[in-house]
Structure formats: C-alpha cells, structure tokens
PDB file of N, CA and C in Angstrom:
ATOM      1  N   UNK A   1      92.326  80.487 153.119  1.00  0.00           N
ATOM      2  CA  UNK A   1      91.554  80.328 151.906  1.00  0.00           C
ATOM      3  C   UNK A   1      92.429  80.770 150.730  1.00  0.00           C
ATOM      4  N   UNK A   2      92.416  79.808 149.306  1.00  0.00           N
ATOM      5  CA  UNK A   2      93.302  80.588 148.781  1.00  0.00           C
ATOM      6  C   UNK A   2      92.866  81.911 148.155  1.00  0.00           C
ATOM      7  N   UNK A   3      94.057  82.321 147.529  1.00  0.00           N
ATOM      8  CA  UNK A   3      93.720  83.446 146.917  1.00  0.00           C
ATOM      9  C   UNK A   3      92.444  83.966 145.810  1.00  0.00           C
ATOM     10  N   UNK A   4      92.269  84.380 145.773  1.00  0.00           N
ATOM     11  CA  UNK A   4      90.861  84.725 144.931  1.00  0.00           C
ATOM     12  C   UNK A   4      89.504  84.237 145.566  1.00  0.00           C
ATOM     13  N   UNK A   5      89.522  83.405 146.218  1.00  0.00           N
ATOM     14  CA  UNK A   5      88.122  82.268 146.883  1.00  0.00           C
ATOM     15  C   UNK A   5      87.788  83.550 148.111  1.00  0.00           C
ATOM     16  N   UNK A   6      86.507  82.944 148.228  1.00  0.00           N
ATOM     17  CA  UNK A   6      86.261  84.306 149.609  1.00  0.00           C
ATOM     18  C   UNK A   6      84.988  83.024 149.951  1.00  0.00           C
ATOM     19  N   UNK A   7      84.607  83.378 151.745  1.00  0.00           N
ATOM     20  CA  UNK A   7      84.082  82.866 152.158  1.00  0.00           C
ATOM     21  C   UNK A   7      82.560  82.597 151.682  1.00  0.00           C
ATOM     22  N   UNK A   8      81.606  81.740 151.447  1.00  0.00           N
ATOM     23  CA  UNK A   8      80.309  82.028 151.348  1.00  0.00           C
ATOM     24  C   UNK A   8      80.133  82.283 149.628  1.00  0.00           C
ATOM     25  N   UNK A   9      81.330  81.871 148.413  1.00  0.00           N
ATOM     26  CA  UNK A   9      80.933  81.559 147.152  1.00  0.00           C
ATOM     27  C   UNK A   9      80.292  80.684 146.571  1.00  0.00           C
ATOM     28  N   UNK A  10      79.288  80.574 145.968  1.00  0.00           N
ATOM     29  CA  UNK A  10      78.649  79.758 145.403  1.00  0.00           C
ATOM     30  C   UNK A  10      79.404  78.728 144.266  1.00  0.00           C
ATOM     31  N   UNK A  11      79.258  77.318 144.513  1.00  0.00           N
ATOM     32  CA  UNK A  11      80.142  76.247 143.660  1.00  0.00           C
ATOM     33  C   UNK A  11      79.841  76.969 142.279  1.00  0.00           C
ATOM     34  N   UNK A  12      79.027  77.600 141.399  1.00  0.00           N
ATOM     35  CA  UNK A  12      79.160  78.031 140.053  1.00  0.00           C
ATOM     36  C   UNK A  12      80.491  79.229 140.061  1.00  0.00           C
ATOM     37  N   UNK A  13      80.467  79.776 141.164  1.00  0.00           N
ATOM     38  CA  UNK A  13      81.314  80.990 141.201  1.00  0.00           C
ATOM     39  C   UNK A  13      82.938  80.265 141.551  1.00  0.00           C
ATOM     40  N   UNK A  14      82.907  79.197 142.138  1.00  0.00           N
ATOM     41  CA  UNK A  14      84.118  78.678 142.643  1.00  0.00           C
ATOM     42  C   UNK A  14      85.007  77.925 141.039  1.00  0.00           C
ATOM     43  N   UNK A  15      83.928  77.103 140.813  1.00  0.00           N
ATOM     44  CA  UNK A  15      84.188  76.550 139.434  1.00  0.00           C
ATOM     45  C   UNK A  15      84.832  77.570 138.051  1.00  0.00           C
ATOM     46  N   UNK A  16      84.056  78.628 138.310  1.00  0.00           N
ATOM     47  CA  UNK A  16      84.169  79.526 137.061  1.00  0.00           C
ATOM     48  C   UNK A  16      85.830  80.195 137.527  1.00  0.00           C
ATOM     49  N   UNK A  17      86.059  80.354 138.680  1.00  0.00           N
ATOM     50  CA  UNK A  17      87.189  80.842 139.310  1.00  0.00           C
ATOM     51  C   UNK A  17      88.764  79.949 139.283  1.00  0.00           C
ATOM     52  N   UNK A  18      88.186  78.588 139.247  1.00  0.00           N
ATOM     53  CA  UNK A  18      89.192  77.503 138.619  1.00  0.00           C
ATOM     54  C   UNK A  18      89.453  77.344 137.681  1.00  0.00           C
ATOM     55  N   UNK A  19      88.014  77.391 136.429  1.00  0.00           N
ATOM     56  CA  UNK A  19      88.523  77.490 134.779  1.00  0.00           C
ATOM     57  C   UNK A  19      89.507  78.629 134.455  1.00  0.00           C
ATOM     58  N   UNK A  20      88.817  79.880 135.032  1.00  0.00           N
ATOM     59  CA  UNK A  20      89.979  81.335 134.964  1.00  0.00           C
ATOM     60  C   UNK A  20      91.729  81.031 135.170  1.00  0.00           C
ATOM     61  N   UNK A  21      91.654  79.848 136.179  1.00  0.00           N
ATOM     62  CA  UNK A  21      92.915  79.702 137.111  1.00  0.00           C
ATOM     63  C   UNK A  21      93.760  78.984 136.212  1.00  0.00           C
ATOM     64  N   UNK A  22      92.960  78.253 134.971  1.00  0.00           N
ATOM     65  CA  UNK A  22      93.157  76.952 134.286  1.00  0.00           C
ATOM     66  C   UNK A  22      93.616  75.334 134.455  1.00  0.00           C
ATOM     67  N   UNK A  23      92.581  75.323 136.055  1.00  0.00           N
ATOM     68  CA  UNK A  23      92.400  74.528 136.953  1.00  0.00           C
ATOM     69  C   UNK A  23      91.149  73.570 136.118  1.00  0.00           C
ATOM     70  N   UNK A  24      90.862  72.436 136.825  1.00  0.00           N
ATOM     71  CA  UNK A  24      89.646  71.642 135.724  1.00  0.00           C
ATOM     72  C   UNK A  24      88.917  70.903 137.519  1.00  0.00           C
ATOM     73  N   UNK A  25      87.504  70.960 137.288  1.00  0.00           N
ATOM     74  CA  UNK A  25      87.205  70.077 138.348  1.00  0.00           C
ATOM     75  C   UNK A  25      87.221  68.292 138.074  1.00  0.00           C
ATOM     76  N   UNK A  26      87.382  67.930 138.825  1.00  0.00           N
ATOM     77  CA  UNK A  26      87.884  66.649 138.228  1.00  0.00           C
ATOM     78  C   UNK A  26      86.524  65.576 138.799  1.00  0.00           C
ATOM     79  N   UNK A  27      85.293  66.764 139.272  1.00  0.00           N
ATOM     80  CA  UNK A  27      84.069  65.847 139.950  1.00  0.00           C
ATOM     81  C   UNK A  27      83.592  65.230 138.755  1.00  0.00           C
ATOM     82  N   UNK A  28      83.103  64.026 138.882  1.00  0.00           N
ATOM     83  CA  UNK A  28      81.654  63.065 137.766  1.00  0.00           C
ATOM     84  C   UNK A  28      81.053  64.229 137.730  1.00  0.00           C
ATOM     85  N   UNK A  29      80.242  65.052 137.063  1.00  0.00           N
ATOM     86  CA  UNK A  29      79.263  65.638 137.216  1.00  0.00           C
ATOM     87  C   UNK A  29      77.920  64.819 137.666  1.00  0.00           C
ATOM     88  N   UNK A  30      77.595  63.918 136.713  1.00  0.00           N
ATOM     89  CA  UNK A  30      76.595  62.827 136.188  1.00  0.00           C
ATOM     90  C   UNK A  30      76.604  62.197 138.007  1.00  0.00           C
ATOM     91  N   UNK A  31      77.050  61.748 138.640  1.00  0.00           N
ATOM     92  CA  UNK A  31      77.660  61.267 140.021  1.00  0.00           C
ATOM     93  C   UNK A  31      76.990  62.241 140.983  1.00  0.00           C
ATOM     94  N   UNK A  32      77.462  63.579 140.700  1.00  0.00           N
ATOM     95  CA  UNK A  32      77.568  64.417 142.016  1.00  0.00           C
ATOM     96  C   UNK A  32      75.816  64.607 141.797  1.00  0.00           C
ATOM     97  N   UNK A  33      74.790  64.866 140.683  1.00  0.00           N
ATOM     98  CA  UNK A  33      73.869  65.146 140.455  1.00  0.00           C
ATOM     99  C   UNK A  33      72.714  64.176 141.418  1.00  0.00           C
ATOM    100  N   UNK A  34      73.658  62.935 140.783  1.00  0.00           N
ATOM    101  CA  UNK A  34      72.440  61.627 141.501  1.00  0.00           C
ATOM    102  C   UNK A  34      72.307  61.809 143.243  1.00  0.00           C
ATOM    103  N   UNK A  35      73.552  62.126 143.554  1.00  0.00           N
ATOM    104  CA  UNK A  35      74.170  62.191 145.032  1.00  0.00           C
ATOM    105  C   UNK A  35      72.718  63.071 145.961  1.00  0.00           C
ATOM    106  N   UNK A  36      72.071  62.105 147.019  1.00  0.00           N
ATOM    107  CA  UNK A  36      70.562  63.274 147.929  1.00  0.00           C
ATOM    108  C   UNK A  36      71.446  63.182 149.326  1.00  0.00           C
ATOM    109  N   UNK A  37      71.083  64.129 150.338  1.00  0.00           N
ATOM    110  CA  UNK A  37      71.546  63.733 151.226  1.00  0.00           C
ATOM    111  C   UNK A  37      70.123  63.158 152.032  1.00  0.00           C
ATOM    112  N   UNK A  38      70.802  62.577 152.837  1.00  0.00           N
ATOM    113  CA  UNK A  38      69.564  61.420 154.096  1.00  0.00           C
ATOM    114  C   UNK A  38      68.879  62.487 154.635  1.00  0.00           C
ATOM    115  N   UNK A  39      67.289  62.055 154.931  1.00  0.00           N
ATOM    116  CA  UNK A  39      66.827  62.849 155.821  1.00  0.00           C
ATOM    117  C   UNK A  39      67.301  62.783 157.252  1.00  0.00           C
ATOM    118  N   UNK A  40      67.296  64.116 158.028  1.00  0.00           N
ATOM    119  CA  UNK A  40      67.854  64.166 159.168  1.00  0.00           C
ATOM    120  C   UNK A  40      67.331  63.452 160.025  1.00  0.00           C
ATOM    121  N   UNK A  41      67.587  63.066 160.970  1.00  0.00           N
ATOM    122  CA  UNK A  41      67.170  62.139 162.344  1.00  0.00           C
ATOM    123  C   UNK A  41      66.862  63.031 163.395  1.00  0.00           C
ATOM    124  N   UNK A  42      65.599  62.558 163.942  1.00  0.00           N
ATOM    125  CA  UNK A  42      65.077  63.563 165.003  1.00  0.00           C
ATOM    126  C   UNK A  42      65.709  63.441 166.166  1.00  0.00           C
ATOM    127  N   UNK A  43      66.645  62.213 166.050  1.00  0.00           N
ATOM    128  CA  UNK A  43      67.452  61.765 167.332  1.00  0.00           C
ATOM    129  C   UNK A  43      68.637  60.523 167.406  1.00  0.00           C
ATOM    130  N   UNK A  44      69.175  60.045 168.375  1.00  0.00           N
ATOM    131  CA  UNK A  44      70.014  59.182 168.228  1.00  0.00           C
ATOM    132  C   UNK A  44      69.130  57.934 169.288  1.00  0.00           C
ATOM    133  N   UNK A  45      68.404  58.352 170.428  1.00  0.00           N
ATOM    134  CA  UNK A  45      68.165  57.555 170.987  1.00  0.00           C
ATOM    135  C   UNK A  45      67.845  56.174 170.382  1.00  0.00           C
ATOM    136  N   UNK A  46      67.771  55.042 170.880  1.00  0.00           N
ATOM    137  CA  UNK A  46      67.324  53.820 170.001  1.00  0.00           C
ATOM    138  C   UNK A  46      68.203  53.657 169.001  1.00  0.00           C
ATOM    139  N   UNK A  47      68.796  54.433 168.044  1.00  0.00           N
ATOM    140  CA  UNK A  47      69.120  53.794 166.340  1.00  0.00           C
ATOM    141  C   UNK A  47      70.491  52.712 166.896  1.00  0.00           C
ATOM    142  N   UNK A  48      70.490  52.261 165.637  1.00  0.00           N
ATOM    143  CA  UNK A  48      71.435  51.502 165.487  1.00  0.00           C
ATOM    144  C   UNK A  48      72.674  52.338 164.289  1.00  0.00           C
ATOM    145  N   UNK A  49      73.791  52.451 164.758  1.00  0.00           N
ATOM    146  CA  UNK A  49      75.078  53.592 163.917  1.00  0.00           C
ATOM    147  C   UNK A  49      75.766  52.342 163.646  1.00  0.00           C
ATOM    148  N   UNK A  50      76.466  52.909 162.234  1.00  0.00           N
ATOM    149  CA  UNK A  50      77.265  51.763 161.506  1.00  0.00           C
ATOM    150  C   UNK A  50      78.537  53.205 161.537  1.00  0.00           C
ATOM    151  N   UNK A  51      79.826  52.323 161.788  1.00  0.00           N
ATOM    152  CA  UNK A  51      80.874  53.436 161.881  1.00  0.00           C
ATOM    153  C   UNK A  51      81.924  52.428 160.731  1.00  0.00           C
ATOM    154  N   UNK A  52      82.295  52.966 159.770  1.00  0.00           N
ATOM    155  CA  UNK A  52      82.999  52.253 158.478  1.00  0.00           C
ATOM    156  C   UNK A  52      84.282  53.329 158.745  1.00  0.00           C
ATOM    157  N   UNK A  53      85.316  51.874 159.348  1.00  0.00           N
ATOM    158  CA  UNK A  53      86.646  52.194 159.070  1.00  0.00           C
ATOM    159  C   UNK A  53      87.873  52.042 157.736  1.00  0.00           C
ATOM    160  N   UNK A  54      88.346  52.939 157.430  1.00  0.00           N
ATOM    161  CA  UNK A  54      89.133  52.799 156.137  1.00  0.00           C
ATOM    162  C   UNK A  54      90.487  52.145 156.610  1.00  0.00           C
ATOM    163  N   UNK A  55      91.012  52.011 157.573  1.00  0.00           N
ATOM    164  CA  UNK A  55      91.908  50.946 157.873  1.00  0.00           C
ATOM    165  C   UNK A  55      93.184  52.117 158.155  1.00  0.00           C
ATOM    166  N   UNK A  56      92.867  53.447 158.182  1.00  0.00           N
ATOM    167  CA  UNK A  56      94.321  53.869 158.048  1.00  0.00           C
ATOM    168  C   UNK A  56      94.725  53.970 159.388  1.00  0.00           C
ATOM    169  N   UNK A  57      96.008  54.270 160.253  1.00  0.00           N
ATOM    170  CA  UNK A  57      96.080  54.866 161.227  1.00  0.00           C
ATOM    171  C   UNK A  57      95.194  55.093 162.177  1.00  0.00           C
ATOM    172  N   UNK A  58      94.791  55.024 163.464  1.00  0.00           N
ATOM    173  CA  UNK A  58      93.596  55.944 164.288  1.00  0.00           C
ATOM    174  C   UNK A  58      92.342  55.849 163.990  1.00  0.00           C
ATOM    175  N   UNK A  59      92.068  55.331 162.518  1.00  0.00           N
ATOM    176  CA  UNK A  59      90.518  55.600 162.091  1.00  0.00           C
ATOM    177  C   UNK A  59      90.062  54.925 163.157  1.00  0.00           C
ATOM    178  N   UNK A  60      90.512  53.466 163.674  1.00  0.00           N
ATOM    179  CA  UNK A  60      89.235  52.767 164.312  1.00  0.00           C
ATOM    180  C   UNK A  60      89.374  53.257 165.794  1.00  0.00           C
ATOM    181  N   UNK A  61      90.075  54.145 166.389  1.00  0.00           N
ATOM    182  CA  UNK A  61      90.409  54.643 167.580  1.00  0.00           C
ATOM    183  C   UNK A  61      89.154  55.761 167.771  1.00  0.00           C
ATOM    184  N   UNK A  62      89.526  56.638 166.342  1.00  0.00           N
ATOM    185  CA  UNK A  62      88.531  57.446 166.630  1.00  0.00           C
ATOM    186  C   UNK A  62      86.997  57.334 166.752  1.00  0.00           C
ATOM    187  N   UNK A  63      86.512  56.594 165.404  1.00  0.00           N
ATOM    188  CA  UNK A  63      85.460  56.059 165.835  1.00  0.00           C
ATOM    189  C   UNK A  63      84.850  55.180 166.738  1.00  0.00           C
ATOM    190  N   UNK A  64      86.014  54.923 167.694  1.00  0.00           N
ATOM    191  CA  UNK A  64      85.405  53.734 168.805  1.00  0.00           C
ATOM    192  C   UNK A  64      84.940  54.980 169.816  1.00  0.00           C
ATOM    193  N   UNK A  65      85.560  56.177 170.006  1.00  0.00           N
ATOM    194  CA  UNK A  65      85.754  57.283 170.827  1.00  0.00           C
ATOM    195  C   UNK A  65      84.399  58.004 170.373  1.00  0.00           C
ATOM    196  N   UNK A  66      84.534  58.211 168.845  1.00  0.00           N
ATOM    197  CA  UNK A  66      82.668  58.333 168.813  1.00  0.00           C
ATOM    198  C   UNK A  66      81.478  58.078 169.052  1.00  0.00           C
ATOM    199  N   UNK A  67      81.810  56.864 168.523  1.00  0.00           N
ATOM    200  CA  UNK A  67      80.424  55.631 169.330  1.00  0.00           C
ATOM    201  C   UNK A  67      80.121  55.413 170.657  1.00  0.00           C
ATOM    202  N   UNK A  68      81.267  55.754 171.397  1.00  0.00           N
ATOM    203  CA  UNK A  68      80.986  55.575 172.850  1.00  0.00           C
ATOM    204  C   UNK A  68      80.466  57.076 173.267  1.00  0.00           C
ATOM    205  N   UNK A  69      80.614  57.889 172.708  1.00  0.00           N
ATOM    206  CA  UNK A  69      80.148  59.326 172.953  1.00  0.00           C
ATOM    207  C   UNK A  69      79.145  59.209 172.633  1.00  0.00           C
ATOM    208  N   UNK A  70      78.617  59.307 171.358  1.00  0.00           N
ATOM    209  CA  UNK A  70      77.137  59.506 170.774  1.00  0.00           C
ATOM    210  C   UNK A  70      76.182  58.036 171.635  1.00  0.00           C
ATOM    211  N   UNK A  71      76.824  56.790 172.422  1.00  0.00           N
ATOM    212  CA  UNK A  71      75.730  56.055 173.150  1.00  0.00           C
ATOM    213  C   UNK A  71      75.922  57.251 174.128  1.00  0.00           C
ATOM    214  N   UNK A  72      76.703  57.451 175.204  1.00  0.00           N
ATOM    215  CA  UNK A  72      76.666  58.165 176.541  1.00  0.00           C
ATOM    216  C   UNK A  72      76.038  59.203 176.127  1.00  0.00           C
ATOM    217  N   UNK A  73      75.593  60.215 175.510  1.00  0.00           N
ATOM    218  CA  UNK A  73      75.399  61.654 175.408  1.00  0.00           C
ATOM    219  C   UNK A  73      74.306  61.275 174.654  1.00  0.00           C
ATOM    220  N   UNK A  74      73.917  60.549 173.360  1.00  0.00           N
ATOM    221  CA  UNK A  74      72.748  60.768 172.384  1.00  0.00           C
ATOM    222  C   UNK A  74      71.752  59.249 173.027  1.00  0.00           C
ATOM    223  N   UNK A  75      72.306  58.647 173.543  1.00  0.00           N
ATOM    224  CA  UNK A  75      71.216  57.012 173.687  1.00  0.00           C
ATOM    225  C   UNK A  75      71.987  56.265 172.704  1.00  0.00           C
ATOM    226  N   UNK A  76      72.642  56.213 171.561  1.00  0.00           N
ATOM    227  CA  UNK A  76      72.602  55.596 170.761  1.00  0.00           C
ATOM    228  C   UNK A  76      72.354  53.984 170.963  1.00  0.00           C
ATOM    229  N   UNK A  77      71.616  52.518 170.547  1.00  0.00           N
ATOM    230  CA  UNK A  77      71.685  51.912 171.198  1.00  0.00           C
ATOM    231  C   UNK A  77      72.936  50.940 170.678  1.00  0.00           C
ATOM    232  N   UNK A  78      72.958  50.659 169.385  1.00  0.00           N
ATOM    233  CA  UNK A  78      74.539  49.778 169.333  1.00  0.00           C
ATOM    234  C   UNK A  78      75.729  50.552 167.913  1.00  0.00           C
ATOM    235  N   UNK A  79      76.151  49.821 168.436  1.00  0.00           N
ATOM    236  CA  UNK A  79      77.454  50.548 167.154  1.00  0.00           C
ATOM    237  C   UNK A  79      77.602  49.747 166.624  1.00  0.00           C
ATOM    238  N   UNK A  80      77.976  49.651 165.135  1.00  0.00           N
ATOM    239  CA  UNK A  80      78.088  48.473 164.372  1.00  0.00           C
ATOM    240  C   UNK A  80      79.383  48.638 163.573  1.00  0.00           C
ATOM    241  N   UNK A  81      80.311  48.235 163.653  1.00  0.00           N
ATOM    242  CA  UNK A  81      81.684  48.666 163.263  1.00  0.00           C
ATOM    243  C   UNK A  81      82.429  47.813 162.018  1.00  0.00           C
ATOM    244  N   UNK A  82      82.639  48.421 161.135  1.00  0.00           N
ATOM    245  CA  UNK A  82      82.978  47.875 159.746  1.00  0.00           C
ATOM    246  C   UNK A  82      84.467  48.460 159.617  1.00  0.00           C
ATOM    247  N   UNK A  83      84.937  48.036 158.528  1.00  0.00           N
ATOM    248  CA  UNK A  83      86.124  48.547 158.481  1.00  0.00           C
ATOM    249  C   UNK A  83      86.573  47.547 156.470  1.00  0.00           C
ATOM    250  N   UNK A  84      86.692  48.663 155.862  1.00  0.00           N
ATOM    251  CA  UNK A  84      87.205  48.640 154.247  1.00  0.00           C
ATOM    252  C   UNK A  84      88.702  47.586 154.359  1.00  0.00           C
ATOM    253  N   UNK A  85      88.945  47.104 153.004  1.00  0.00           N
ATOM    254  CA  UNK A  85      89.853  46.406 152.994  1.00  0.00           C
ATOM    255  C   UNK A  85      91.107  46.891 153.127  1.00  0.00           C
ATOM    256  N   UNK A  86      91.013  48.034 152.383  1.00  0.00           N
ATOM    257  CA  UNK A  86      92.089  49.243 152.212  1.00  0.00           C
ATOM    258  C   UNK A  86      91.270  50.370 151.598  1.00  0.00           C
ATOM    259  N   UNK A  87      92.229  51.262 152.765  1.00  0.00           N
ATOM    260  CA  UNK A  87      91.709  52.909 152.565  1.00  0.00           C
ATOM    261  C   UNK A  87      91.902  53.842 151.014  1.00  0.00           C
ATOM    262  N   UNK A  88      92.145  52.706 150.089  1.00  0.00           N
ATOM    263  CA  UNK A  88      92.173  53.485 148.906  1.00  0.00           C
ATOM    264  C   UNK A  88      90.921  52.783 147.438  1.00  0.00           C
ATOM    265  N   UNK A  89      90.612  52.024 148.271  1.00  0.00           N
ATOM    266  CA  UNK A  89      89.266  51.367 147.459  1.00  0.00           C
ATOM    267  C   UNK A  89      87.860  51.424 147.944  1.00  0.00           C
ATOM    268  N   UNK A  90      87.132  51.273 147.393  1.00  0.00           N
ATOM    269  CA  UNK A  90      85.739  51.132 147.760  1.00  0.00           C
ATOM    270  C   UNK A  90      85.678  50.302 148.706  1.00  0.00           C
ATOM    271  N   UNK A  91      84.528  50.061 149.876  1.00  0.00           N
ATOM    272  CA  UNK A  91      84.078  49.645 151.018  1.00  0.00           C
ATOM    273  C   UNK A  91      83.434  48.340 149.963  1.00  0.00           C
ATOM    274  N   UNK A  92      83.199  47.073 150.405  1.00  0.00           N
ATOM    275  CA  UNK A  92      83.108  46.091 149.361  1.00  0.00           C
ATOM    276  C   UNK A  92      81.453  46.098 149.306  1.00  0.00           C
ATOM    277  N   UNK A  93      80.705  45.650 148.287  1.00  0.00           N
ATOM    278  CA  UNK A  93      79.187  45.845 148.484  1.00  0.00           C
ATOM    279  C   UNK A  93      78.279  45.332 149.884  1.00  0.00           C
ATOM    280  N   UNK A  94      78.811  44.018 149.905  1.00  0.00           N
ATOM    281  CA  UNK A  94      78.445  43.350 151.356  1.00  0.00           C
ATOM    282  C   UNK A  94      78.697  44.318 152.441  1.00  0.00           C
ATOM    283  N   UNK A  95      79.824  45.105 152.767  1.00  0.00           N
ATOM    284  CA  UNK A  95      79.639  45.985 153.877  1.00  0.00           C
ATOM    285  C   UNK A  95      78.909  47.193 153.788  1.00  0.00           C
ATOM    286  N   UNK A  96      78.437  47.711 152.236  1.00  0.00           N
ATOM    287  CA  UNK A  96      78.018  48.844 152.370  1.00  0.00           C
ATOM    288  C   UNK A  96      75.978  48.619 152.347  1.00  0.00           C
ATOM    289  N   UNK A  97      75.735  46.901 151.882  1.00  0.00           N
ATOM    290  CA  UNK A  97      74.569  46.608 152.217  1.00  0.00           C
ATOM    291  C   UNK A  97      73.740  45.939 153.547  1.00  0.00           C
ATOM    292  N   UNK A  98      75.024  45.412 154.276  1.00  0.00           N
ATOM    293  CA  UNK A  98      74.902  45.417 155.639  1.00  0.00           C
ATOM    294  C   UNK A  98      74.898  46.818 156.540  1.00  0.00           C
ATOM    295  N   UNK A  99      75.582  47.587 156.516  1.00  0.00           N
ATOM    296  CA  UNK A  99      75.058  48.856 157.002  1.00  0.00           C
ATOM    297  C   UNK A  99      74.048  49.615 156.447  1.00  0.00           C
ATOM    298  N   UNK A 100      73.443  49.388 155.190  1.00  0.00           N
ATOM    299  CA  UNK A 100      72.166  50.395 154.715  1.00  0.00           C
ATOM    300  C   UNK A 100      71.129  49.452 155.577  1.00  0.00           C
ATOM    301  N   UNK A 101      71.409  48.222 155.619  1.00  0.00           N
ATOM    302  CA  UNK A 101      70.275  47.211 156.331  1.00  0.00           C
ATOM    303  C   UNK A 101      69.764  47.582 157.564  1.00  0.00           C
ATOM    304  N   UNK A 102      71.344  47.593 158.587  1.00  0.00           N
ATOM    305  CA  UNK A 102      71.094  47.847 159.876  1.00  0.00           C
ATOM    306  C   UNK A 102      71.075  48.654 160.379  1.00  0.00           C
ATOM    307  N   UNK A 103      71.679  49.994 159.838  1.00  0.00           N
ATOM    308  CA  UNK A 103      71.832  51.295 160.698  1.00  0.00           C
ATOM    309  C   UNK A 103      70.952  52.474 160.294  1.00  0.00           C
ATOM    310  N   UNK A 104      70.677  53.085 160.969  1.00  0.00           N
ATOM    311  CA  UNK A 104      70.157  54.511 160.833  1.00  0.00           C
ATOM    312  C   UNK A 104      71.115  55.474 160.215  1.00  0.00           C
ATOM    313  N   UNK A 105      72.270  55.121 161.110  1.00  0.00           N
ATOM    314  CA  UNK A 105      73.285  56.511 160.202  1.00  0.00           C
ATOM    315  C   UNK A 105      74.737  55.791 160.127  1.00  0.00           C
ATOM    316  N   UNK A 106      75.632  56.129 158.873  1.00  0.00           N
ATOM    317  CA  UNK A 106      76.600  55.517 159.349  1.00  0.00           C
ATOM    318  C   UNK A 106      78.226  56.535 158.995  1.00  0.00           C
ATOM    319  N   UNK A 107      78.866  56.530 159.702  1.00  0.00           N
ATOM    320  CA  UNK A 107      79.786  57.816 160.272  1.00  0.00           C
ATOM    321  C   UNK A 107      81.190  57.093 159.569  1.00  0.00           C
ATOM    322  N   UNK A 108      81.680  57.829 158.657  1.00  0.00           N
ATOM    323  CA  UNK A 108      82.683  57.174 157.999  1.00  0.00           C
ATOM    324  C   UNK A 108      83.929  57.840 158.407  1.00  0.00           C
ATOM    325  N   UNK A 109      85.123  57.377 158.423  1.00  0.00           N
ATOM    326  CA  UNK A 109      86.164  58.028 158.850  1.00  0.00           C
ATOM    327  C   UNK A 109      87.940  57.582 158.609  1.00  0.00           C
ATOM    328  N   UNK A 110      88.495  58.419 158.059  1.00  0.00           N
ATOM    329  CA  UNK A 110      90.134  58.055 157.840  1.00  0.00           C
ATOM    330  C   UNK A 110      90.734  58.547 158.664  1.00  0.00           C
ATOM    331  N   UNK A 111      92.000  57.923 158.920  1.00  0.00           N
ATOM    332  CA  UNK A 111      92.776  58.010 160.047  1.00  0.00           C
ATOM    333  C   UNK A 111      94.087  59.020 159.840  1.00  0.00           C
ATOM    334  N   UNK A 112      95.095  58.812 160.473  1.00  0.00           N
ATOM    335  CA  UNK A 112      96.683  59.364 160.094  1.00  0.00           C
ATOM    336  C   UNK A 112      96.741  60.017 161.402  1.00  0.00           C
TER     337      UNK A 112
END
C-alpha cells in the first residue's frame, strides 16, 4: 500500500490524501455518481452469463475457464461469449445491448 494510505480509508479520506500529495483524481465525478451496482443474484442455477472479452492476451482463455466452472459448480445454464473490437475502446453498443438482453450477469475481463 503506498505510503500514507492505510487499509479500510474512506474514498473522501483517500482523495483528500492525493490533493495533499498534489495528485488530481482523474474520475468523471458526474459518471461515477450515476454508476448503481446490480442487485445480487440469489444464484447461478438457470441464468444465462454473458462473458465480454477485451481481445488482449488470455482474456478469452480465462473466461472460457470461468464459464465452465461457474456451469459445473453454480448450474449456470449457457455462456454467452462476446469479445470488444479492441481492448482500448468501448465494447460497441450492439454487444453491450445484446448482453443486457440475454444475460443475468456479465463477467468482463482483460488478459496479458
């Protein structure tokens, strides 16, 4: 951890600790505000998982290694596997409205 940061600080305390540093956060604010997270899932059995690959290295290795875990161990029933044009742009709208369509959850992941 670096120096000054300690485990279990609150983002106002982390922030105020970067202005001190004369560090700047470089988050949207306006962005991070809108941002909810999903309600949790009582389970995996049945859903349908969308796994969005960024194209780098391994990404689609790993998530194939996921999906086959979370069916064997959770039920999951299919995997739905996407993959970005390049790992340094946005996922294009069509893939990110085909997975809000079909999946319950969808597990994003970069490679190297």
């Amino acid at each position: 951890m670096p120096i000054g940061f300690r485990e279990g600080m609150l983002m106002n305390d982390v922030l105020e600790q970067l202005r001190r540093l004369g560090l700047m956060d470089p988050t949207d604010q306006q962005v991070r505000q809108r941002r909810m997270l999903a309600p949790r899932l009582a389970g995996l059995r049945g859903k349908v998982g969308g796994f969005l690959d960024n194209r780098k290295q391994n990404a689609n290795v790993l998530l194939a290694h996921v999906a086959t875990r979370l069916s064997a161990e959770y039920g999951m029933a299919e995997a739905l596997h996407r993959a970005k044009f390049i790992y340094s742009r946005v996922a294009e709208p069509a893939i990110i409205d085909e997975l809000a369509e079909r999946c319950s959850f969808v597990v994003a992941a970069i490679g190297d």
